[in-house]
C-alpha atoms as a PDB file:
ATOM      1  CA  UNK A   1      40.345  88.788 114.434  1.00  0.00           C
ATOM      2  CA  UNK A   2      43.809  89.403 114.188  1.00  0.00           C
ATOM      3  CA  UNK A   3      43.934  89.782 110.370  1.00  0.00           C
ATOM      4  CA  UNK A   4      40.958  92.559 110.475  1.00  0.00           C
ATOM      5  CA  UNK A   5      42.738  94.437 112.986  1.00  0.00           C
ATOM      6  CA  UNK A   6      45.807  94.191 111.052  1.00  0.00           C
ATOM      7  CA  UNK A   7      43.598  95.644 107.391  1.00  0.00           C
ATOM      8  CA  UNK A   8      42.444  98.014 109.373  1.00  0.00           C
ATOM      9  CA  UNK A   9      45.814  99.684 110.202  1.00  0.00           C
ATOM     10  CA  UNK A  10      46.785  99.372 106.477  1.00  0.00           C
ATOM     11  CA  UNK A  11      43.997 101.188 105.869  1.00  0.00           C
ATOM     12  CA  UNK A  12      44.738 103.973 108.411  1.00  0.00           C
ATOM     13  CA  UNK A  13      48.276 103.871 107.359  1.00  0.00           C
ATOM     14  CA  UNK A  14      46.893 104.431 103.499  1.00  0.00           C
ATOM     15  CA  UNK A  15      45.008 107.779 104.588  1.00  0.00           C
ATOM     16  CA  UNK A  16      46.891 109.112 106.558  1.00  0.00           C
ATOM     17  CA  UNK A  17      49.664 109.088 103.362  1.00  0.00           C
ATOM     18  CA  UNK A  18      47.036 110.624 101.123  1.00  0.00           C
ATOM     19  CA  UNK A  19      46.359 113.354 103.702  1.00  0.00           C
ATOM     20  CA  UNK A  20      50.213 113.777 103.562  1.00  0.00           C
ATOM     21  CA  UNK A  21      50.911 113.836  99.876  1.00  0.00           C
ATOM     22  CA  UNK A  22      48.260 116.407  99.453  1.00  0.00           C
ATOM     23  CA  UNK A  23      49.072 118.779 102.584  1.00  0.00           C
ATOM     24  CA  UNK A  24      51.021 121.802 101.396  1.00  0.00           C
ATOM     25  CA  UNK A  25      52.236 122.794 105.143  1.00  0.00           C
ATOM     26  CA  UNK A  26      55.312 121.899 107.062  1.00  0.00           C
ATOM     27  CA  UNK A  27      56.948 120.954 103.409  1.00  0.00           C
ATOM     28  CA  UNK A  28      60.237 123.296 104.979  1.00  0.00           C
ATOM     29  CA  UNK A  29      61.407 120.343 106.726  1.00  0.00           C
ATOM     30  CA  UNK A  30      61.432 118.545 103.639  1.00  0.00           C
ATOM     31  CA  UNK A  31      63.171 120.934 101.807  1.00  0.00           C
ATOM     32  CA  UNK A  32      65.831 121.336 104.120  1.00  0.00           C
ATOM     33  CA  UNK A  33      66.141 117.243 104.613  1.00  0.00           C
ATOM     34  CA  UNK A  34      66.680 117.035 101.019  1.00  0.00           C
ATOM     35  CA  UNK A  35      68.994 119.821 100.615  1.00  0.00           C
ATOM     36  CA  UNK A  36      71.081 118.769 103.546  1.00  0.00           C
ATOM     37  CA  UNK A  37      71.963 115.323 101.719  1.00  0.00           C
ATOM     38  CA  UNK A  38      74.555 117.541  99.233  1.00  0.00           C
ATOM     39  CA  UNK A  39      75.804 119.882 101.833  1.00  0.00           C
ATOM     40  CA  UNK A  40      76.538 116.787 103.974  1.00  0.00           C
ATOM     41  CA  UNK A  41      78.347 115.511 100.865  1.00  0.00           C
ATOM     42  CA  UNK A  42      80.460 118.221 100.307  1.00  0.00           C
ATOM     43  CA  UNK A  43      81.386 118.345 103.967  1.00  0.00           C
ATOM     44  CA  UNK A  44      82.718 115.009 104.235  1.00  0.00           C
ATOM     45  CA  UNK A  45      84.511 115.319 101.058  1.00  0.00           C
ATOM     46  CA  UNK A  46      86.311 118.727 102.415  1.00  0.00           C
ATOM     47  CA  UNK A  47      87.061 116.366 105.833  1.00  0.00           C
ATOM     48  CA  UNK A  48      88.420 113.528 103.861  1.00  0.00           C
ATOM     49  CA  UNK A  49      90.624 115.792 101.372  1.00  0.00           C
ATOM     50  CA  UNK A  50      91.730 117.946 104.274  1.00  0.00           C
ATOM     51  CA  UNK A  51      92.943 114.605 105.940  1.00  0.00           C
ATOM     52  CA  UNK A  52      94.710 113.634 102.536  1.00  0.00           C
ATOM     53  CA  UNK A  53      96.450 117.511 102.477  1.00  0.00           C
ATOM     54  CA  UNK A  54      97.950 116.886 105.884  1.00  0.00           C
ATOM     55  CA  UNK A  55      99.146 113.754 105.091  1.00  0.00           C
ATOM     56  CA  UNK A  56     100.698 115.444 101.934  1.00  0.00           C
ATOM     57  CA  UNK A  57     102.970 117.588 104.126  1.00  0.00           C
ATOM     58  CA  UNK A  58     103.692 114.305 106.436  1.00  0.00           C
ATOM     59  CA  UNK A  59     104.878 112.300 103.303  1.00  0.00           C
ATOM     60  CA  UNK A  60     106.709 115.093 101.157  1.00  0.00           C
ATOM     61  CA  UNK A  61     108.735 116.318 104.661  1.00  0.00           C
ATOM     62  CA  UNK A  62     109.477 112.517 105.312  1.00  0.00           C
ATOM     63  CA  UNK A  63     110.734 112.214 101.502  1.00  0.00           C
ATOM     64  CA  UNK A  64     113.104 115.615 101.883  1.00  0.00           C
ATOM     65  CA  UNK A  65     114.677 114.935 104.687  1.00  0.00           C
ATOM     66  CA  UNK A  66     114.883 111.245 103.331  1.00  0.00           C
ATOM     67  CA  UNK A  67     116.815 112.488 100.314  1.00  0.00           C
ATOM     68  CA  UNK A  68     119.680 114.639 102.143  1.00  0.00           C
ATOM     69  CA  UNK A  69     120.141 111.631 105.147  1.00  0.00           C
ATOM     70  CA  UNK A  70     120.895 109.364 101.399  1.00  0.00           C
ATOM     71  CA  UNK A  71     122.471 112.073  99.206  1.00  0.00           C
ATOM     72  CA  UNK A  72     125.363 111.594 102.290  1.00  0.00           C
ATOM     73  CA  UNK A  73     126.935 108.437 100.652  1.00  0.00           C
ATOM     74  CA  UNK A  74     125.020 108.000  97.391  1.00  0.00           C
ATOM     75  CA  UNK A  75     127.807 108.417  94.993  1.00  0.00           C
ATOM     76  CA  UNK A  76     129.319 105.094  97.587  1.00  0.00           C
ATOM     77  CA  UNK A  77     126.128 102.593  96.997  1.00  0.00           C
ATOM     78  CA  UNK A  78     125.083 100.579  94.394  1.00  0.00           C
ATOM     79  CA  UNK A  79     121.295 101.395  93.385  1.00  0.00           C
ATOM     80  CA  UNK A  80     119.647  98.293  95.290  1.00  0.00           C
ATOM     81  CA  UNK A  81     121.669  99.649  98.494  1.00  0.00           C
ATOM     82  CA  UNK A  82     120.293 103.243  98.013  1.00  0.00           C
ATOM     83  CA  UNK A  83     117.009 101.681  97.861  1.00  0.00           C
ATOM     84  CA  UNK A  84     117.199 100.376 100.722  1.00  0.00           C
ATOM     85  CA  UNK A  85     119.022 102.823 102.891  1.00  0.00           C
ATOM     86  CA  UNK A  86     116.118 105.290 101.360  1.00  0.00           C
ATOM     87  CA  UNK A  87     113.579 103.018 102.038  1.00  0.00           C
ATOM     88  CA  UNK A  88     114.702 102.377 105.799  1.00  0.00           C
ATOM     89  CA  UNK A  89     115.041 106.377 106.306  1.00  0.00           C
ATOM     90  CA  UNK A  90     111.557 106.675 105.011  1.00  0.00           C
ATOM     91  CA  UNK A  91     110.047 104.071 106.957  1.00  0.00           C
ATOM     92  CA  UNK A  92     111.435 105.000 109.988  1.00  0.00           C
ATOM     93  CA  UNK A  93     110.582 109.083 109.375  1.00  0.00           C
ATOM     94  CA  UNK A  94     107.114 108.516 108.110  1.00  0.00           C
ATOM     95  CA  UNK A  95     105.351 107.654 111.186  1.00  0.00           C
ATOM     96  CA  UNK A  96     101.553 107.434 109.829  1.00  0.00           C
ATOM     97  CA  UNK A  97      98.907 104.530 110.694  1.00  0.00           C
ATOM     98  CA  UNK A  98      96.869 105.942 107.753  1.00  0.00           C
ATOM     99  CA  UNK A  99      99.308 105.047 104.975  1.00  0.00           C
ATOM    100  CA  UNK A 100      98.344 101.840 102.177  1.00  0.00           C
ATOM    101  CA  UNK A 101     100.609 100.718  99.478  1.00  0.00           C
ATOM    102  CA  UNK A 102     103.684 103.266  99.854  1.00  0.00           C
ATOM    103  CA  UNK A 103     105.798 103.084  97.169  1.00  0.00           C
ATOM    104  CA  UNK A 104     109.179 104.886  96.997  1.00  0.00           C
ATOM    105  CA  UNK A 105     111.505 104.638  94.124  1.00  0.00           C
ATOM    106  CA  UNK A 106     114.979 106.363  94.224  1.00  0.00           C
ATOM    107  CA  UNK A 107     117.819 106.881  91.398  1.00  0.00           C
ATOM    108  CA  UNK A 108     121.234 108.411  91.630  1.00  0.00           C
ATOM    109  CA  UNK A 109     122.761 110.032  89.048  1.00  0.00           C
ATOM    110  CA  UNK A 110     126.033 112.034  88.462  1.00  0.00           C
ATOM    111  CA  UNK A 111     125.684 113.870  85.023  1.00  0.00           C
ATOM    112  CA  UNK A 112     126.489 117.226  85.465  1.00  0.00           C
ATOM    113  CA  UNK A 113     127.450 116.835  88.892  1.00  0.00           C
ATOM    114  CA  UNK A 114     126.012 114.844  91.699  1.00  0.00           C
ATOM    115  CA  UNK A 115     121.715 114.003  92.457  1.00  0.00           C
ATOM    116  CA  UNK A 116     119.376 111.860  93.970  1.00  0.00           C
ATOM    117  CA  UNK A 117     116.182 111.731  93.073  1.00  0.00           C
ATOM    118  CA  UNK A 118     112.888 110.354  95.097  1.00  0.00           C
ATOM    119  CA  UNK A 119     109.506 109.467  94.253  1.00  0.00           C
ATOM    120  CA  UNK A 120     107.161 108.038  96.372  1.00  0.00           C
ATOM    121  CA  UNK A 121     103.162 107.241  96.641  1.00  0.00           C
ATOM    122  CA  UNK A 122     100.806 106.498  98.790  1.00  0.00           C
ATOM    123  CA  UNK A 123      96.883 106.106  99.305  1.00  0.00           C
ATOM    124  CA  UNK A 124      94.639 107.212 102.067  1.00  0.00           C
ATOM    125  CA  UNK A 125      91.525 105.013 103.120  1.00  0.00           C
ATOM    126  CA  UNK A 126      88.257 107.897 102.882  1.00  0.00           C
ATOM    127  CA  UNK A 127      85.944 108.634 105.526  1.00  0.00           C
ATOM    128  CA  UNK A 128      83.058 109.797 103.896  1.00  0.00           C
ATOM    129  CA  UNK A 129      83.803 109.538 100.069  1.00  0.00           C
ATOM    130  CA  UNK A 130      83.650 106.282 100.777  1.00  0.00           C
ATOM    131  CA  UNK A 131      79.799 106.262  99.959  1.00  0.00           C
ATOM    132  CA  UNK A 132      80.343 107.708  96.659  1.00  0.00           C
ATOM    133  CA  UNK A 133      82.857 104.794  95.244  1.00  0.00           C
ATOM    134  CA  UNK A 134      85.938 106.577  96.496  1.00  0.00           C
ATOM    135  CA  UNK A 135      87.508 104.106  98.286  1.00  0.00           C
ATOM    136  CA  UNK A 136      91.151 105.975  98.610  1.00  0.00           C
ATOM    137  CA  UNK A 137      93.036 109.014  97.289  1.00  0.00           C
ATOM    138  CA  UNK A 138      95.765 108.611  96.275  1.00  0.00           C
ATOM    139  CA  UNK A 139      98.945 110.684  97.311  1.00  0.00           C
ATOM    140  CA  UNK A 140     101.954 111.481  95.062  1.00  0.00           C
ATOM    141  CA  UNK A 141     105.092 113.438  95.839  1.00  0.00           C
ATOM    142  CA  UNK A 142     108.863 113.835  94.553  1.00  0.00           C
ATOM    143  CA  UNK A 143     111.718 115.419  95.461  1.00  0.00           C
ATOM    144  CA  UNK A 144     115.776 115.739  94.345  1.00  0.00           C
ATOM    145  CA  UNK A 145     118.684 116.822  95.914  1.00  0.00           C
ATOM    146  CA  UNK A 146     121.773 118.176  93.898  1.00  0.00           C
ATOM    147  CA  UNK A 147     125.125 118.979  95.180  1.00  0.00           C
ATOM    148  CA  UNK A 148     128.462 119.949  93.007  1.00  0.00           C
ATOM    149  CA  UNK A 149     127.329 120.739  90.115  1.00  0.00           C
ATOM    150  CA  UNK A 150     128.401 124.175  88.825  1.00  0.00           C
ATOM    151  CA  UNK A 151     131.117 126.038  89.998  1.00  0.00           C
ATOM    152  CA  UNK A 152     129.937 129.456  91.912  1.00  0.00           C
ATOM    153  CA  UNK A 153     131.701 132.101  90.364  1.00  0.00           C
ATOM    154  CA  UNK A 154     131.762 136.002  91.655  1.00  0.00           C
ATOM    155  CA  UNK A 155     133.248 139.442  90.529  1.00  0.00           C
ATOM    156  CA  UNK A 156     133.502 142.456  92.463  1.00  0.00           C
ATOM    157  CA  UNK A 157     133.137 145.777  90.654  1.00  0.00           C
END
């Protein structure tokens, strides 16, 4: 008994999808379903690279001010104690959970008088990109700081 009861819901079930493939009305909802799946797309995208932009200004203001606190006694350090001292600035200005794999490279040099330059990277873990294979982004910033290099010369006329 159990098995004809169960045919006979298929069998409901199968009609009641043919009535539906061949109504024309209501087919708005549809439409809109479907063309919600790319707005949604592009919404989370705009969240996810509006999250990677602030962190942007995070990272690049942590590098800057990183780069003057060093340029102080760079011309004194040898380049794995730079590293460090720019790394432990860095570290201790960049204060963001959201941060994977940061990489910062610094170099010191003193042609043509004295700078310091910093690069650094970093990737950001998506939100919503996620779905389409974008696991990260991946965040990229420099900066240099020069001091005595030319002499300043004026004239008054």
């Amino acid at each position: 008994m159990a098995r004809i009861v169960s045919f006979s819901r298929i069998r409901r079930l199968a009609r009641q999808l043919g009535h539906f493939c061949h109504d024309r009305g209501g087919n708005v909802a549809i439409s809109f379903a479907f063309g919600m799946l790319p707005i949604m797309c592009f919404v989370g995208s705009a969240v996810d690279y509006s999250r990677a932009s602030a962190f942007k200004v995070q990272f690049q203001s942590a590098l800057d001010a990183t780069a003057l606190m060093v340029a102080k006694s760079a011309a004194t350090m040898t380049s794995d104690q730079l590293q460090a001292a720019a790394h432990s600035y860095f570290t201790s200005l960049l204060v963001s959970s959201e941060a994977k794999d940061v990489t910062l490279n610094t170099s010191y040099s003193s042609i043509s008088g004295s700078s310091v330059l910093l690069q650094g990277t970093a990737k950001i873990d998506t939100v919503f990109m996620d779905m389409f294979g974008y696991n990260n982004l991946q965040i990229g910033a420099s900066t240099t700081t020069k001091w005595g290099s030319t002499r300043l010369r004026g004239a008054l006329v």
